[in-house]
Every structure is written in C-alpha cells, then in structure tokens.
N, C-alpha and C. Protein backbone atom coordinates (compact mmCIF):
# COMPACT_ATOMS: atom_id res chain seq x y z
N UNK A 1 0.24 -9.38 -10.30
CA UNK A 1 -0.14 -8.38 -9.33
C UNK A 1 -1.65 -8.18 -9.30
N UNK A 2 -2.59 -8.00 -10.39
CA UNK A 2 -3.89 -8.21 -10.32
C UNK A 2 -4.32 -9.11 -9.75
N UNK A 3 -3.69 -10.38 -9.72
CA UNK A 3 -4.59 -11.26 -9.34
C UNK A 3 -4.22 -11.80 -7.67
N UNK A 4 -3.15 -10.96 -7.18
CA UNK A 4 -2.92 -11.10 -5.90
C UNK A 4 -3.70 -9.45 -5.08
N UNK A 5 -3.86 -8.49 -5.58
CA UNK A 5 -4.68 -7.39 -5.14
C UNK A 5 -6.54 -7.80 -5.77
N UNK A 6 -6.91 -8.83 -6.46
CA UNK A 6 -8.05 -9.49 -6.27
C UNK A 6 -8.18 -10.48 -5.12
N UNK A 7 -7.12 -10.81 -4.50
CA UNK A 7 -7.28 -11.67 -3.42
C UNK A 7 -7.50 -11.10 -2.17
N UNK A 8 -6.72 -9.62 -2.54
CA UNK A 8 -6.87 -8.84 -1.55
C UNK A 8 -8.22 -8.40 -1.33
N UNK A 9 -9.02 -7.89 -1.83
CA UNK A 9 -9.83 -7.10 -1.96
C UNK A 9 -11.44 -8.36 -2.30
N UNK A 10 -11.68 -9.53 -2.67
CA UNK A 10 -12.24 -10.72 -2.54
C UNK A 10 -13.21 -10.46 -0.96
N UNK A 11 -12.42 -10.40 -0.05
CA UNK A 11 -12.82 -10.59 1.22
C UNK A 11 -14.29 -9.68 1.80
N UNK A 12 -13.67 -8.72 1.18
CA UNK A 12 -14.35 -7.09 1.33
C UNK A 12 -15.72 -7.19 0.55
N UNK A 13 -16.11 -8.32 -0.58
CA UNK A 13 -17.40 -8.07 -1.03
C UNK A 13 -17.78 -9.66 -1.25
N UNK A 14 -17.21 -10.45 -0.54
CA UNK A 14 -18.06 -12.05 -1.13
C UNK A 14 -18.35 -11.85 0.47
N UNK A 15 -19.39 -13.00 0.56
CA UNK A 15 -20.18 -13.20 1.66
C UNK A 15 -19.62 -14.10 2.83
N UNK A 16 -19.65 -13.94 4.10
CA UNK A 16 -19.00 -14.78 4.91
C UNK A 16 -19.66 -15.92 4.80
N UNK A 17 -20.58 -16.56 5.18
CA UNK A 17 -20.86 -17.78 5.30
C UNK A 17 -21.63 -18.16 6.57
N UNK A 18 -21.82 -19.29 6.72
CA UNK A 18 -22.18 -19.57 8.17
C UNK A 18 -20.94 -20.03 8.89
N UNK A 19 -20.03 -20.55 8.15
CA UNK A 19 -18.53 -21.15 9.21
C UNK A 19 -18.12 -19.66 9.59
N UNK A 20 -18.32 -18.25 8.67
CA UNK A 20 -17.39 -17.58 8.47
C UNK A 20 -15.83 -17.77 7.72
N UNK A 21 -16.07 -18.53 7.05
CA UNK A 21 -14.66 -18.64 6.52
C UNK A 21 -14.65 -18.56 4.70
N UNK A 22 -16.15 -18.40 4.60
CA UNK A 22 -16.16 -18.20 2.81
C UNK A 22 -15.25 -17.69 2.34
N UNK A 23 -15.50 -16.48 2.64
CA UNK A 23 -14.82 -15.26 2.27
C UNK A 23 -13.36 -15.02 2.35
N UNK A 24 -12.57 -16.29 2.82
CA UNK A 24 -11.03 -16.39 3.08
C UNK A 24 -11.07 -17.41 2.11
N UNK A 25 -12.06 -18.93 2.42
CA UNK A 25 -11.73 -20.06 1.32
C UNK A 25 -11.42 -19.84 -0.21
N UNK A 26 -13.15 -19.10 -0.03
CA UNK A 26 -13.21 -18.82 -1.83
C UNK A 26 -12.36 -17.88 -2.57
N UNK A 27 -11.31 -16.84 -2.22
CA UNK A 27 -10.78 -16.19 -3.26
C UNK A 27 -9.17 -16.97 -2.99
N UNK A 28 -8.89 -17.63 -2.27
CA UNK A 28 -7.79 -19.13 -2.46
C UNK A 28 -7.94 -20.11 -3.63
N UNK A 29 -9.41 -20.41 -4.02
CA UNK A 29 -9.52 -21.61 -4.84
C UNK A 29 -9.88 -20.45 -6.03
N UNK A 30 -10.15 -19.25 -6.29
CA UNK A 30 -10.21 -18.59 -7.23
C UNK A 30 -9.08 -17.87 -8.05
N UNK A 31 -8.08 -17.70 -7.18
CA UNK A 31 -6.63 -17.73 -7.91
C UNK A 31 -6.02 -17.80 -8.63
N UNK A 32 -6.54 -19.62 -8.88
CA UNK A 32 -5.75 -19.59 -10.62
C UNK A 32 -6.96 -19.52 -11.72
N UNK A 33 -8.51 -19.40 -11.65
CA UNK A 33 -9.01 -18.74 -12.38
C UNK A 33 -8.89 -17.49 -12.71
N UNK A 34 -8.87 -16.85 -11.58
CA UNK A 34 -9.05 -14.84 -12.63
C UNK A 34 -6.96 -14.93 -12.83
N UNK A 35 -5.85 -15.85 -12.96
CA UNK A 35 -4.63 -15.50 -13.19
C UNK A 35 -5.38 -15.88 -14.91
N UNK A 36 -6.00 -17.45 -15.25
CA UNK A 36 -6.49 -17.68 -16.41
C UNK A 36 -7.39 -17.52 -17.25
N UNK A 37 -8.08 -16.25 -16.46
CA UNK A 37 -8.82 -15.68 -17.06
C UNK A 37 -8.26 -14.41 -17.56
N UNK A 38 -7.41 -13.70 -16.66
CA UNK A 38 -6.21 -12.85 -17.35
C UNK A 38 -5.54 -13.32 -18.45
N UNK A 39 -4.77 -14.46 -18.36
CA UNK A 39 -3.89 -14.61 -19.30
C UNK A 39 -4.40 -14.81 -20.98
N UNK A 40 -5.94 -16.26 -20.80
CA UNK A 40 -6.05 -16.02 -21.97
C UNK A 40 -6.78 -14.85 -22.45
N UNK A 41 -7.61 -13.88 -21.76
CA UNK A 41 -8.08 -12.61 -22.25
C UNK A 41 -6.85 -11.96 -22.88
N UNK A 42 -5.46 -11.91 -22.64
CA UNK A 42 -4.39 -11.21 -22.52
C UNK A 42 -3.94 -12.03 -24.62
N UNK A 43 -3.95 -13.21 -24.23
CA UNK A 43 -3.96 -14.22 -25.16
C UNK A 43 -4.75 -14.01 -26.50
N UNK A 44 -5.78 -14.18 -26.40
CA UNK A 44 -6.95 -13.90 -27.31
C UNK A 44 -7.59 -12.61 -27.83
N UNK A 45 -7.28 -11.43 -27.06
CA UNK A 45 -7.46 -9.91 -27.48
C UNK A 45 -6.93 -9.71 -27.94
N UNK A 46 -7.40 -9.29 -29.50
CA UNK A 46 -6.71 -8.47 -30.56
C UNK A 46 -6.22 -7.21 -29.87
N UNK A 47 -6.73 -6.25 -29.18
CA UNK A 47 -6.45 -5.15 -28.90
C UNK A 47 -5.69 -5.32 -27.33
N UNK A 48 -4.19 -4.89 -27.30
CA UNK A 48 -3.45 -4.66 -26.36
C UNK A 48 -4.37 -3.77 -25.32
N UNK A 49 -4.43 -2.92 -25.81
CA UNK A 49 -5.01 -1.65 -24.84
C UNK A 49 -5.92 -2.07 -24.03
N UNK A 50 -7.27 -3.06 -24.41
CA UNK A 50 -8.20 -3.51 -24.12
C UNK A 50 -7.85 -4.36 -22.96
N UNK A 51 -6.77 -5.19 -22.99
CA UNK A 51 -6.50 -5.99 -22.39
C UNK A 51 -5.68 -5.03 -20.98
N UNK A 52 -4.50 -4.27 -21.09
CA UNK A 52 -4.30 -3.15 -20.08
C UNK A 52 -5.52 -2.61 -19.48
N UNK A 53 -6.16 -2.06 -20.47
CA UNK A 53 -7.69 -1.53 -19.61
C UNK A 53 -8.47 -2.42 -18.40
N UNK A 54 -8.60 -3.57 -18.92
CA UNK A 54 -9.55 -4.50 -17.97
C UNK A 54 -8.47 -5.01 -17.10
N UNK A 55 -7.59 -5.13 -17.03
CA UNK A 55 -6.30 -5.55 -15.77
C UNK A 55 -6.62 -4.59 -14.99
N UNK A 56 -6.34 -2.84 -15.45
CA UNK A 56 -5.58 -1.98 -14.54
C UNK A 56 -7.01 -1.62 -13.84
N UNK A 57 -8.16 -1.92 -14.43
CA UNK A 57 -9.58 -1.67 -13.81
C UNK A 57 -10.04 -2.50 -12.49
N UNK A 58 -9.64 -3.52 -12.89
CA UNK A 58 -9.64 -4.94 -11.63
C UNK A 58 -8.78 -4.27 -10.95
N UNK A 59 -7.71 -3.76 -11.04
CA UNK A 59 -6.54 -3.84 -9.94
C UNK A 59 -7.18 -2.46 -9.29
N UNK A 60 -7.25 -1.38 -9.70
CA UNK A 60 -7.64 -0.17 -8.88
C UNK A 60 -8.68 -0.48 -8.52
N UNK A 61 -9.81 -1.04 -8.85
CA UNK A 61 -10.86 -1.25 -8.20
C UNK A 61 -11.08 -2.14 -6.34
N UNK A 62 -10.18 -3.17 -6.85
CA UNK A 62 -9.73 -3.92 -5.75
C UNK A 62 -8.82 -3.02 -4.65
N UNK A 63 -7.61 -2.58 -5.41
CA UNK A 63 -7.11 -1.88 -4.62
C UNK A 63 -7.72 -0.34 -3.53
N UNK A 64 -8.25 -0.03 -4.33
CA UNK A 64 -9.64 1.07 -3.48
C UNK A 64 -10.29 0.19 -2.62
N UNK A 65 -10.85 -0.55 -2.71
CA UNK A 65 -11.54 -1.19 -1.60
C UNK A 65 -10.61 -1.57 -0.39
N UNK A 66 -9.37 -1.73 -0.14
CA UNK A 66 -8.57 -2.47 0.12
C UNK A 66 -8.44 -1.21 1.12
N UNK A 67 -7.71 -0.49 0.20
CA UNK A 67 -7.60 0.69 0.69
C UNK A 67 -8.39 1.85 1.81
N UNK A 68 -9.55 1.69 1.10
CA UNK A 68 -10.27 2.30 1.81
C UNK A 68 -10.62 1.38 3.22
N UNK A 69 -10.78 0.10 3.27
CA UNK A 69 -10.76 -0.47 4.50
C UNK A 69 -9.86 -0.29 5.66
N UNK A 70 -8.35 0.00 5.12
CA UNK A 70 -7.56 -0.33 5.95
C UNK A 70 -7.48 1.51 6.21
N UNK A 71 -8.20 2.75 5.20
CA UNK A 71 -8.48 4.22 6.52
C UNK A 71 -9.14 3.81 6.91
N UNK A 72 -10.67 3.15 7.03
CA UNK A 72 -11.79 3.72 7.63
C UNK A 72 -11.44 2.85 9.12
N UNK A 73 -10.74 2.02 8.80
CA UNK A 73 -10.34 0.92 10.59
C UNK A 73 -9.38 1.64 11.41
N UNK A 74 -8.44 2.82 10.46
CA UNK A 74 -7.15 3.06 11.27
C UNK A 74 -7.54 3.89 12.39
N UNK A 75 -7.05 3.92 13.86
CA UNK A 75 -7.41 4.27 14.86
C UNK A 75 -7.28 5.94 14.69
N UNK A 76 -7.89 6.31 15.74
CA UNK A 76 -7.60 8.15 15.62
C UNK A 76 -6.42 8.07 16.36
N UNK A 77 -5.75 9.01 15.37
CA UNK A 77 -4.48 9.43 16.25
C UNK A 77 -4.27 9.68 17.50
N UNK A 78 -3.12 9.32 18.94
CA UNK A 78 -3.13 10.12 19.10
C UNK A 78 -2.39 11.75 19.09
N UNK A 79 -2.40 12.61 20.62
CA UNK A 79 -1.75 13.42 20.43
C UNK A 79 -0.42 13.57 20.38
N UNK A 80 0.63 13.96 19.90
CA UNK A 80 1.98 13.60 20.12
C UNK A 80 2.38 14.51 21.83
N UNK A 81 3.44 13.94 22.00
CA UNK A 81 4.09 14.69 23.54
C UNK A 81 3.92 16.04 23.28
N UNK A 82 3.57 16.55 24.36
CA UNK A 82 4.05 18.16 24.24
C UNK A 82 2.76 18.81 24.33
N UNK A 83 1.82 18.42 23.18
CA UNK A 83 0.85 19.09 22.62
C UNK A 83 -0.60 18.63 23.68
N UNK A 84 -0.88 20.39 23.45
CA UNK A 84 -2.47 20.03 24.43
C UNK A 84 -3.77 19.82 24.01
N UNK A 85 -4.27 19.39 24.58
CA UNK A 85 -5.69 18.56 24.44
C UNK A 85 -6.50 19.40 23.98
C-alpha cells in the first residue's frame, strides 16, 4: 500500500519534462525500488517501530498530497433544487 500511494502522489512533486510525460514514466520504473527499499529496510532494521514509522510517514505524506489535490480541483458545488441563490 505505501508503495502504490507513492505512485500516487510521485506525480504531484517530480517534474514534467519536456514530452510531459516524466512525471507518469518515472514513478512506473520506480516501483519496484521504493517496494525494495521497503522491504529490505523492513529486513535489516533492528527496530520494528522504526521501520512502521518510516512506512506510515511515506504513506501519509503521499497521501496528503494526493489528497489535497483532488479538494483543491473539486468543483464548487452546486445549489441543490429548491434552494435560492
């Protein structure tokens, strides 16, 4: 799940490019690095916690960005039936 809400959220701070398509290519071919950079961090840390910590930090971090993109685009409501202007 981290490393599919890093894919998410990738787009939102790497650079487009001149094709425009960086920013879609590169967090595709980055994938199975930050999954193996998870795993052996996950692998090699003595400390469990440490290892929860830096996952759940990537993931909310990403996920806020993500997040926050998809309020700041959402259209203004409108009014429902009935109700006046």
């Amino acid at each position: 799940m981290v490393t599919l809400m890093s894919l998410a959220g990738m787009p939102l701070w790497l650079p487009g490019g001149a094709a425009g398509i960086n920013n879609v290519a590169f967090p595709l071919g980055f994938a199975p690095l930050i999954w193996a950079m998870l795993f052996f961090h996950a692998c090699l840390d003595r400390r469990i916690a440490r290892v929860a910590l830096a996952a759940a930090a990537l993931f909310f971090v990403h996920g806020a960005m993500v997040a926050y993109r998809f309020v700041a685009a959402a259209p203004a409501a409108a009014p429902a039936l009935g109700e006046a202007q």
